[in-house]
C-alpha atoms as a PDB file:
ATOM      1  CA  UNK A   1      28.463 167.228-175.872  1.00  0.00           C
ATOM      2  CA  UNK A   2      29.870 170.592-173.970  1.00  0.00           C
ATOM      3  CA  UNK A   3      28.227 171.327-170.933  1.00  0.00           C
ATOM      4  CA  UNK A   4      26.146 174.204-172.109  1.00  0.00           C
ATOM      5  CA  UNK A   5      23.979 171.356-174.482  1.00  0.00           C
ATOM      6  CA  UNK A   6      23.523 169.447-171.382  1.00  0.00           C
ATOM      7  CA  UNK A   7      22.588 171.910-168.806  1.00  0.00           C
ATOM      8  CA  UNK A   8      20.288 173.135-172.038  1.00  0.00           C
ATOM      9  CA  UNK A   9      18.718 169.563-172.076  1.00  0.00           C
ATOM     10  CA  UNK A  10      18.161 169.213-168.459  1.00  0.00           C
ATOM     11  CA  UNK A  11      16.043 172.696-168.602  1.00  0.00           C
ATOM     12  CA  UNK A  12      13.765 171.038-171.154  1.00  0.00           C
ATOM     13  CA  UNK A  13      13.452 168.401-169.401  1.00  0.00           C
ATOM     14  CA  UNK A  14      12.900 169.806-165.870  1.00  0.00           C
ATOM     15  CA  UNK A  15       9.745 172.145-168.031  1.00  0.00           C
ATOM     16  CA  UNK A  16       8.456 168.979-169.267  1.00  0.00           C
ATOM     17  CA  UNK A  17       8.259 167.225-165.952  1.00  0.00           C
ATOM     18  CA  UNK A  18       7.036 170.275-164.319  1.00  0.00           C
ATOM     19  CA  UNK A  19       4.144 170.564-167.048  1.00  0.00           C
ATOM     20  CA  UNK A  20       3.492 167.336-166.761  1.00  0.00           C
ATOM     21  CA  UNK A  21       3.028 167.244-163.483  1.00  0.00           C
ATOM     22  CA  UNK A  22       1.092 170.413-162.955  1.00  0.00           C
ATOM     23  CA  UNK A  23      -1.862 168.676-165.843  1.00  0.00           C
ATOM     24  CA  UNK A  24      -1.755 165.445-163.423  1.00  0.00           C
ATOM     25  CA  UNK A  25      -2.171 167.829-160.876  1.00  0.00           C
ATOM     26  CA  UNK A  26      -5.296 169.606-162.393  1.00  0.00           C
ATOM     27  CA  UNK A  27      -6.993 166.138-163.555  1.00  0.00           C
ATOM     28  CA  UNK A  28      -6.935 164.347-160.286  1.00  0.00           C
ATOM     29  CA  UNK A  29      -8.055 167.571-158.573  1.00  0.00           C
ATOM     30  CA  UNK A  30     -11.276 167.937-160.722  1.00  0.00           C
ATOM     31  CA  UNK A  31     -11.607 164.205-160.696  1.00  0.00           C
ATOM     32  CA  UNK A  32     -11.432 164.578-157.054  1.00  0.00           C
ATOM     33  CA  UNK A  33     -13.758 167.725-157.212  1.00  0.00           C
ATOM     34  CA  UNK A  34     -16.504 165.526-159.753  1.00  0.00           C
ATOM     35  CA  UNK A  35     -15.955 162.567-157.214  1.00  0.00           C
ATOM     36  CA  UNK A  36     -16.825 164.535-154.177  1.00  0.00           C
ATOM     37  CA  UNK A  37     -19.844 166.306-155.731  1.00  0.00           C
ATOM     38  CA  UNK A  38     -21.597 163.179-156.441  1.00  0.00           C
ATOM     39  CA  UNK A  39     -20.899 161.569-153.586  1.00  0.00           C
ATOM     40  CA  UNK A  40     -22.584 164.670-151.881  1.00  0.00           C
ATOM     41  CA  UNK A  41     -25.207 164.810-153.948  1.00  0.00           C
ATOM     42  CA  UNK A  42     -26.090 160.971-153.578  1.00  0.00           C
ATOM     43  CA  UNK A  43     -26.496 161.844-149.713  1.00  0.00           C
ATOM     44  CA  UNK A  44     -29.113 163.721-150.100  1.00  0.00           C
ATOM     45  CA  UNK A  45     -32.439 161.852-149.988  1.00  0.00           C
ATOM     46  CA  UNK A  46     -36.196 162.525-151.011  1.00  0.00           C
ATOM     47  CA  UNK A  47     -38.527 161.769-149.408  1.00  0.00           C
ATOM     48  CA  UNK A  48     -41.431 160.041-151.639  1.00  0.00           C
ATOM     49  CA  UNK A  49     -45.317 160.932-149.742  1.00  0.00           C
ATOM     50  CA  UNK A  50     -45.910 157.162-149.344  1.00  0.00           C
ATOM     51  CA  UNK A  51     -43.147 156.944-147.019  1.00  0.00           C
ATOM     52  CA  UNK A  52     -41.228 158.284-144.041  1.00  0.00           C
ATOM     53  CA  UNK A  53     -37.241 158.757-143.620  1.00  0.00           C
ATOM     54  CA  UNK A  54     -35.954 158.155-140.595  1.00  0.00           C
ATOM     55  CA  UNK A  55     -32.553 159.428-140.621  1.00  0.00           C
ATOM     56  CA  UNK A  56     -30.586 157.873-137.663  1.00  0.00           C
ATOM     57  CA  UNK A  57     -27.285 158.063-135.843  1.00  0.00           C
ATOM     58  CA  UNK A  58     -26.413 161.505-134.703  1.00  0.00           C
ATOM     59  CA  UNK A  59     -28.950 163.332-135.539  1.00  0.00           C
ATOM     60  CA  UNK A  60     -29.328 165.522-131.984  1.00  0.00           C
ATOM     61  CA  UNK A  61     -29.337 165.817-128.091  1.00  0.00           C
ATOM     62  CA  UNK A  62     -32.136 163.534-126.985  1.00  0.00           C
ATOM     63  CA  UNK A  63     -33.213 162.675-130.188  1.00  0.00           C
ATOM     64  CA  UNK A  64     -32.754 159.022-131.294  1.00  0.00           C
ATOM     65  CA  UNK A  65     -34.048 159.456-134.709  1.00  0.00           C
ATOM     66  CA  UNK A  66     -35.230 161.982-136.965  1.00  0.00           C
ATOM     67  CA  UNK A  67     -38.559 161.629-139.607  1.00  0.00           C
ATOM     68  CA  UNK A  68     -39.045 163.543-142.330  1.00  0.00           C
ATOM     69  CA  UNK A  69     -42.943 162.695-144.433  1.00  0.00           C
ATOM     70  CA  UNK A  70     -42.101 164.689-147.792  1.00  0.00           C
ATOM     71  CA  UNK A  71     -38.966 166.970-148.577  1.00  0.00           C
ATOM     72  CA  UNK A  72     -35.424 165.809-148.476  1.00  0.00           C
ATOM     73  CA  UNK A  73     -32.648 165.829-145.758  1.00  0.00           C
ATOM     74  CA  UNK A  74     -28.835 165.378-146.226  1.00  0.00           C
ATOM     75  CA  UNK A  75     -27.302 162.194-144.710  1.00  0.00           C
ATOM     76  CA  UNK A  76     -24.108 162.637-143.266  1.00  0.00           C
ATOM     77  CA  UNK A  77     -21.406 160.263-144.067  1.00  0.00           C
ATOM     78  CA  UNK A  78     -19.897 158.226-141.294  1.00  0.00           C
ATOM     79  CA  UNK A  79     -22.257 159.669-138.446  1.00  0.00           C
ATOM     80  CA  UNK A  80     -25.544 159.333-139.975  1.00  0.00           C
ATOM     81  CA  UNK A  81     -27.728 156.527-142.026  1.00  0.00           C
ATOM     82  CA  UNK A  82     -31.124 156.059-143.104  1.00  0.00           C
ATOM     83  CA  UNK A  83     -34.312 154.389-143.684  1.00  0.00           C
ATOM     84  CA  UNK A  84     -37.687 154.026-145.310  1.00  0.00           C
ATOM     85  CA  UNK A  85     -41.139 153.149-143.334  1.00  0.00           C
ATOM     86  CA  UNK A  86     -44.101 152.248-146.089  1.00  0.00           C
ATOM     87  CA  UNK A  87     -46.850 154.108-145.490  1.00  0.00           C
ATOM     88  CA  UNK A  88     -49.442 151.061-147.403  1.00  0.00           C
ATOM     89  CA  UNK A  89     -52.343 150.314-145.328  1.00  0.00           C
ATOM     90  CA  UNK A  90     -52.152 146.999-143.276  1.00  0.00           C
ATOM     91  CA  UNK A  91     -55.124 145.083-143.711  1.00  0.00           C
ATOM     92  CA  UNK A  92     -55.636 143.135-140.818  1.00  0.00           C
ATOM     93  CA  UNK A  93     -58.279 140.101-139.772  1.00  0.00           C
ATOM     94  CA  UNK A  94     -59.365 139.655-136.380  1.00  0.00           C
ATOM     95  CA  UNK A  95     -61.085 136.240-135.566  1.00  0.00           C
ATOM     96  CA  UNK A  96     -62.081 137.312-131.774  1.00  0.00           C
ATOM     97  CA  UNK A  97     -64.053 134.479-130.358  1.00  0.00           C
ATOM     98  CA  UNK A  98     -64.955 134.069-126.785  1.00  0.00           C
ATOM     99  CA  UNK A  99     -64.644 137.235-125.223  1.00  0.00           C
ATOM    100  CA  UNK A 100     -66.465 137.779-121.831  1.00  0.00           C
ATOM    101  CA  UNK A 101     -68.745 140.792-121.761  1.00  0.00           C
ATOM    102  CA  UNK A 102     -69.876 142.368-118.146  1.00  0.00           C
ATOM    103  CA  UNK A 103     -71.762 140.000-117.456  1.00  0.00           C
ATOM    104  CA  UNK A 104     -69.640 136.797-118.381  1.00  0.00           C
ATOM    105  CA  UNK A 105     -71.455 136.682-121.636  1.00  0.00           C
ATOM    106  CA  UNK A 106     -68.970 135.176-124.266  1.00  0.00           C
ATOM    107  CA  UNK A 107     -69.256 137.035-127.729  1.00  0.00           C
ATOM    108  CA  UNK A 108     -68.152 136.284-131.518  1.00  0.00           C
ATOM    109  CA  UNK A 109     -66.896 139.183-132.759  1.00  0.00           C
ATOM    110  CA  UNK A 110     -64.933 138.791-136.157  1.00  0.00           C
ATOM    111  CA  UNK A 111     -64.094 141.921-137.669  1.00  0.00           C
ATOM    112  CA  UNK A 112     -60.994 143.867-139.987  1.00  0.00           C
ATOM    113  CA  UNK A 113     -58.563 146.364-139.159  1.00  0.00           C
ATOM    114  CA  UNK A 114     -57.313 148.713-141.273  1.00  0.00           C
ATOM    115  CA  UNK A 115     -53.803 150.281-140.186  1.00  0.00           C
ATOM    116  CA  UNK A 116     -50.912 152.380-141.127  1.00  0.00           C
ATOM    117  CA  UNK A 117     -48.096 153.893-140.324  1.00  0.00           C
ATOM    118  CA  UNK A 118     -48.874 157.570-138.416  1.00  0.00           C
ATOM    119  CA  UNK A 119     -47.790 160.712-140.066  1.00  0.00           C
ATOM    120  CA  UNK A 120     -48.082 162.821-136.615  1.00  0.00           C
ATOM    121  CA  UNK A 121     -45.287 164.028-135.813  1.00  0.00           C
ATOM    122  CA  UNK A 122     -45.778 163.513-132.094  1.00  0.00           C
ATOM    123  CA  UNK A 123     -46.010 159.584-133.301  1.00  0.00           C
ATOM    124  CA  UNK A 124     -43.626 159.071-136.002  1.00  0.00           C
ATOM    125  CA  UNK A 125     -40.857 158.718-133.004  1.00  0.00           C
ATOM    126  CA  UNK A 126     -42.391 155.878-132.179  1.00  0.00           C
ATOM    127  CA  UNK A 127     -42.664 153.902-135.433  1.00  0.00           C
ATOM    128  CA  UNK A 128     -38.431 154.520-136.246  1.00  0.00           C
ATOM    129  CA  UNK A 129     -38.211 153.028-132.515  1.00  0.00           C
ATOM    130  CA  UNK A 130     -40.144 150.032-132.186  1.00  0.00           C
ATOM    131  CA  UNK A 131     -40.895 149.263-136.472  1.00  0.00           C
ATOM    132  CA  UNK A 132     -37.982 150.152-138.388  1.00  0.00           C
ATOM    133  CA  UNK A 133     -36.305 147.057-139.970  1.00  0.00           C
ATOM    134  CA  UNK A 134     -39.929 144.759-138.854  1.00  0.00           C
ATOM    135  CA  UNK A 135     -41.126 143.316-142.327  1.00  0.00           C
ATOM    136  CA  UNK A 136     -44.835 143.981-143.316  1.00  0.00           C
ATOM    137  CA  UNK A 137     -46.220 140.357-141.872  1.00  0.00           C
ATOM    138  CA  UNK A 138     -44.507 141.500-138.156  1.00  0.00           C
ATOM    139  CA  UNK A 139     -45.919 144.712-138.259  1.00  0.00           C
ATOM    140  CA  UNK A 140     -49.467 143.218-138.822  1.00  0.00           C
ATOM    141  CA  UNK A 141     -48.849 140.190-136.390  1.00  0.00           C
ATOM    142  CA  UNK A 142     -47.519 143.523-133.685  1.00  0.00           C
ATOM    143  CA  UNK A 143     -50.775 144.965-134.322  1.00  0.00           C
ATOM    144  CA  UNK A 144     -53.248 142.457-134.373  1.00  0.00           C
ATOM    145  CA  UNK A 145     -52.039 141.356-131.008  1.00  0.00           C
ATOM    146  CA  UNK A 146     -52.731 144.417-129.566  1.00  0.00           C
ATOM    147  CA  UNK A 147     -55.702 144.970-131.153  1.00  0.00           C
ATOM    148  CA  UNK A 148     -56.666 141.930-129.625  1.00  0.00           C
ATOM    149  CA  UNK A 149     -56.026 142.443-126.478  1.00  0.00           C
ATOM    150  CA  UNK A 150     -57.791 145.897-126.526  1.00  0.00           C
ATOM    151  CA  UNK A 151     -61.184 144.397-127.919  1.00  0.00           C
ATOM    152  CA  UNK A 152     -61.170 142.112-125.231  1.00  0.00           C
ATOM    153  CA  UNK A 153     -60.599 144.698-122.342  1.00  0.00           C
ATOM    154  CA  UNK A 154     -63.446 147.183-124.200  1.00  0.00           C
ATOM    155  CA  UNK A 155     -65.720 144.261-124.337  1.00  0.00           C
ATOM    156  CA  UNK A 156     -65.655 143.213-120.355  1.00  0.00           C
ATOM    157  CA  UNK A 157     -66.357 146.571-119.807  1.00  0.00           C
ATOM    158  CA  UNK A 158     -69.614 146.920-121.790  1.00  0.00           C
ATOM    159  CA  UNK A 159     -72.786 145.162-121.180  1.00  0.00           C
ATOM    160  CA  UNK A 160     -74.196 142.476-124.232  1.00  0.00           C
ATOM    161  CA  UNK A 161     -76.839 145.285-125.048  1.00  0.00           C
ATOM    162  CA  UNK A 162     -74.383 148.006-126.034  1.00  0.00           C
ATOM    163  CA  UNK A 163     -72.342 145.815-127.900  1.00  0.00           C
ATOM    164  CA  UNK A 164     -74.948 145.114-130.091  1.00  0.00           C
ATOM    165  CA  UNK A 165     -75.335 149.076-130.624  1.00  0.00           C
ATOM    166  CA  UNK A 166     -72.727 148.826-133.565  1.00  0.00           C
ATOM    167  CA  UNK A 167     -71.987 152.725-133.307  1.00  0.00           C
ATOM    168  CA  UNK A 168     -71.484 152.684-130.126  1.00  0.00           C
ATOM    169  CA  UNK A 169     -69.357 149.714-129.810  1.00  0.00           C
ATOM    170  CA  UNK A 170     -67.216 151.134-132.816  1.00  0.00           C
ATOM    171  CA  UNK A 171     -66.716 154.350-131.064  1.00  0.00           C
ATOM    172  CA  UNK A 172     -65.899 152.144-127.583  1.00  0.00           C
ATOM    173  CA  UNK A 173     -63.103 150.312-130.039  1.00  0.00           C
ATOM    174  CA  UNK A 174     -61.742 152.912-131.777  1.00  0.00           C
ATOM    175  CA  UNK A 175     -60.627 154.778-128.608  1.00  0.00           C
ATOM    176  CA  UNK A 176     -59.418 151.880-126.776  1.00  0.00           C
ATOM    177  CA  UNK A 177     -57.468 150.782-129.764  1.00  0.00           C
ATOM    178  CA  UNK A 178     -56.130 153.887-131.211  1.00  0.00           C
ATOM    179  CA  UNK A 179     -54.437 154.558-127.930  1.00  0.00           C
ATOM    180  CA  UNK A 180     -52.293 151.185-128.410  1.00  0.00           C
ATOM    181  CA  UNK A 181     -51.250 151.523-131.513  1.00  0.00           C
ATOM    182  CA  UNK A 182     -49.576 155.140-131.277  1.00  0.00           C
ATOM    183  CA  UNK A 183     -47.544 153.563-128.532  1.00  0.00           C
ATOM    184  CA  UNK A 184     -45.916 152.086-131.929  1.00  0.00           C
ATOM    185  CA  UNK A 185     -46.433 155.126-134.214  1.00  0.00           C
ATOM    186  CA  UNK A 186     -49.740 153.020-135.906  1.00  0.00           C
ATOM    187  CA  UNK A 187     -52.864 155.091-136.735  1.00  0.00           C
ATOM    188  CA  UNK A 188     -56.098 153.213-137.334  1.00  0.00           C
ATOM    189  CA  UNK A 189     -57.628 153.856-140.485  1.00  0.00           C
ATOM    190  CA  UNK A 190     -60.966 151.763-140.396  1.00  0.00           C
ATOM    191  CA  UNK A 191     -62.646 149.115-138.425  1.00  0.00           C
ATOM    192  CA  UNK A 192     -65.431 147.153-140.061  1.00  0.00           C
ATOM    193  CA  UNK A 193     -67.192 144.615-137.536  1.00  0.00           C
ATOM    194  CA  UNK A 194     -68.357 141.645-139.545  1.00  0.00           C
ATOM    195  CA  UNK A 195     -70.728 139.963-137.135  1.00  0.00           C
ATOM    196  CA  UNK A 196     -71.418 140.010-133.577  1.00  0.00           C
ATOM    197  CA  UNK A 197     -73.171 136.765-131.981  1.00  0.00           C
ATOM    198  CA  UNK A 198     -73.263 135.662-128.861  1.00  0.00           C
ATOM    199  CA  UNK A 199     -72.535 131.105-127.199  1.00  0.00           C
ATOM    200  CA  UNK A 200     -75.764 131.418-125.559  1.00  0.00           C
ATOM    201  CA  UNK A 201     -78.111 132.976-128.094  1.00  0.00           C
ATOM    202  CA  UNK A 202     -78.869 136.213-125.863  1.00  0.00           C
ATOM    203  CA  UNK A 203     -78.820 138.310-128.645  1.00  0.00           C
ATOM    204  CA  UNK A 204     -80.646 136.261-130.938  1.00  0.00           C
ATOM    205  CA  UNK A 205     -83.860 136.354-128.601  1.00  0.00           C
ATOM    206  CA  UNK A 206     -82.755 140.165-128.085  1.00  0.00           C
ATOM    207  CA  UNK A 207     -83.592 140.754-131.842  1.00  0.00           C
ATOM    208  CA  UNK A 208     -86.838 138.681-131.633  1.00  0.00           C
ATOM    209  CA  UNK A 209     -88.117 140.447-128.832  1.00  0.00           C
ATOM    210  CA  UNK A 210     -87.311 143.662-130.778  1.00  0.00           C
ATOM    211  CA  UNK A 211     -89.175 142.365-133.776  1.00  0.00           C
ATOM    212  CA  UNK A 212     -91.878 141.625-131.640  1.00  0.00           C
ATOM    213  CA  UNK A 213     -92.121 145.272-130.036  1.00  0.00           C
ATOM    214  CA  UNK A 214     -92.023 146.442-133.389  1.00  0.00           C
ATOM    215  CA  UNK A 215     -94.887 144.227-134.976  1.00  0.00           C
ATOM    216  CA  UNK A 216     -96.972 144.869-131.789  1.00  0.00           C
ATOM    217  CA  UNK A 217     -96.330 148.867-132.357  1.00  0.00           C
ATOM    218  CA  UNK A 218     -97.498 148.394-135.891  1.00  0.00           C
ATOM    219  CA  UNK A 219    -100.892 146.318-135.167  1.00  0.00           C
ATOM    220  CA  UNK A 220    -101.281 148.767-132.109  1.00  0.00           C
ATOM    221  CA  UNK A 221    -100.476 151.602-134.936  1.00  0.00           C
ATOM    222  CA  UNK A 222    -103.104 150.127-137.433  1.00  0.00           C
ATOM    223  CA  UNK A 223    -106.246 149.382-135.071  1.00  0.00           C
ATOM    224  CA  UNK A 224    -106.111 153.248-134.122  1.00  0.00           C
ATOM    225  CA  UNK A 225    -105.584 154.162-137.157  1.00  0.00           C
ATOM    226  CA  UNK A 226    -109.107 151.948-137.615  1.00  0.00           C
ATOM    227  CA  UNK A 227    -110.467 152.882-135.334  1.00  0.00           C
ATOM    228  CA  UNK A 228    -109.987 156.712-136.653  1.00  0.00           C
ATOM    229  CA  UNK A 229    -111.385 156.046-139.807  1.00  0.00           C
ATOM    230  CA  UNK A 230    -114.413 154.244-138.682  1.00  0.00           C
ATOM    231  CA  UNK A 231    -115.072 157.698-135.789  1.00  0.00           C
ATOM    232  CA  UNK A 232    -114.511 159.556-139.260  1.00  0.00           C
ATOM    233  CA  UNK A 233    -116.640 157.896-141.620  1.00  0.00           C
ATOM    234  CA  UNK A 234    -119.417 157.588-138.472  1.00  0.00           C
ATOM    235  CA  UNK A 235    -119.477 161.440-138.699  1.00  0.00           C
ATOM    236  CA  UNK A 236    -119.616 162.073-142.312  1.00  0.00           C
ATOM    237  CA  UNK A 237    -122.367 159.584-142.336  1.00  0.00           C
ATOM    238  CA  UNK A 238    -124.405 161.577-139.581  1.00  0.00           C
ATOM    239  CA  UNK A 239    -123.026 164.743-141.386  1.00  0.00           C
ATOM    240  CA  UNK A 240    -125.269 163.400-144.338  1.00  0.00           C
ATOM    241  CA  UNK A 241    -127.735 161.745-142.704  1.00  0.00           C
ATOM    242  CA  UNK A 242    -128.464 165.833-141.410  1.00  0.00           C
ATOM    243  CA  UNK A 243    -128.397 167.436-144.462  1.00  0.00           C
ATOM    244  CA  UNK A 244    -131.003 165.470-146.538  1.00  0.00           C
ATOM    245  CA  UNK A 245    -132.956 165.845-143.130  1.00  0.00           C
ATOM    246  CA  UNK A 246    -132.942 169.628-143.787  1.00  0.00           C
ATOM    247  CA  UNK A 247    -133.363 169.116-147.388  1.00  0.00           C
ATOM    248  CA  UNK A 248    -136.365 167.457-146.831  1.00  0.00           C
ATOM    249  CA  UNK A 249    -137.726 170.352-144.312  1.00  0.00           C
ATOM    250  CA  UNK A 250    -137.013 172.673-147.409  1.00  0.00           C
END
């Protein structure tokens, strides 16, 4: 072999190597292209409307979190994760015995809560600080403690007469509680008082005194009433009694 054939051979195969290398070249760069596009795409999240992202990390100055209810956000690798808060109501019970009205009158109150996680944005803040990673049962047990302790401070401030005033008490409840729970990003969705009684039966004789104003309003009602039909019937009798008179005259 004269060195013309092997310079001619090393040609080839420097082309080959070259070609070779320029297609390994072009696969790994659109593998690397395909890679990095669905990567990219997989960071970008929905966000469902029975649920809130919280997107966390470095997400601003001043800003600890950030919540998104509906749309999407991108999550940026390495500086950023995320979350999910369930927006399902939280049915909760609340067995309040022995709370001490204004004037030291212990009351049975049982009642249910019905709460959720707030879509405010003012509040929302609030739920990725204090409820993100809680499980459903220590959300509840969070809120039931507070609601607790807010029934209890509404009730010593209210006399035994305008607790049993349902509406009223409600409203009294709902504005002493409501303020609690957005310290946690909670909203209250409905309060249904079960039953209210009282240890020493003060409100039981309070509804039989009330039945017995009402009873004595309807006998008092139904002896004038009577009595107007009697004055009545008196009249049309004299009314009569005049006209056959004149008849008679006739």
């Amino acid at each position: 072999m004269n060195a013309t054939t092997l310079l001619s051979q090393m040609s080839r195969s420097a082309a080959g190597s070259g070609e070779s290398f320029l297609i390994i070249l072009t696969i790994s760069a659109l593998a690397f292209g395909i890679g990095m596009t669905i990567f990219f795409f997989s960071r970008y999240q929905k966000c469902p409307s029975d649920r809130i992202l919280v997107v966390y990390g470095k997400t601003g100055p001043r800003q600890s979190a950030k919540c998104l209810h509906g749309g999407a956000a991108f999550i940026w690798p390495v500086i950023q994760a995320y979350e999910f808060l369930d927006l399902t109501p939280i049915p909760i019970d609340i067995p309040l015995e022995g709370a001490l009205t204004k004037q030291n009158i212990r009351v049975n109150i049982p009642s249910t809560f019905t709460v959720g996680i707030s879509t405010d944005p003012s509040v929302m803040s609030n739920a990725a600080e204090r409820l993100l990673g809680l499980q459903l049962s220590q959300v509840r047990d969070l809120a039931r403690d507070m609601i607790l302790g807010s029934m209890r401070y509404v009730i010593s401030t209210m006399d035994i007469e305008a607790i049993n005033d349902r509406d009223q008490f409600i409203e009294q409840i709902v504005d002493g509680v409501e303020g609690e729970l957005r310290r946690v990003g909670l909203r209250l969705i409905n309060v249904n008082i079960k039953d209210i009684t009282d240890e020493s039966g003060y409100l039981e004789s309070l509804g039989k005194e009330a039945l017995s104003n009402v009873d004595n309003r309807i006998n008092m009602d139904v002896t004038q009433e009577i009595a107007a039909l009697k004055e009545e019937l008196k009249e049309l009798k004299l009314a009569i009694q005049e006209i056959r008179t004149n008849s008679q005259g006739v």
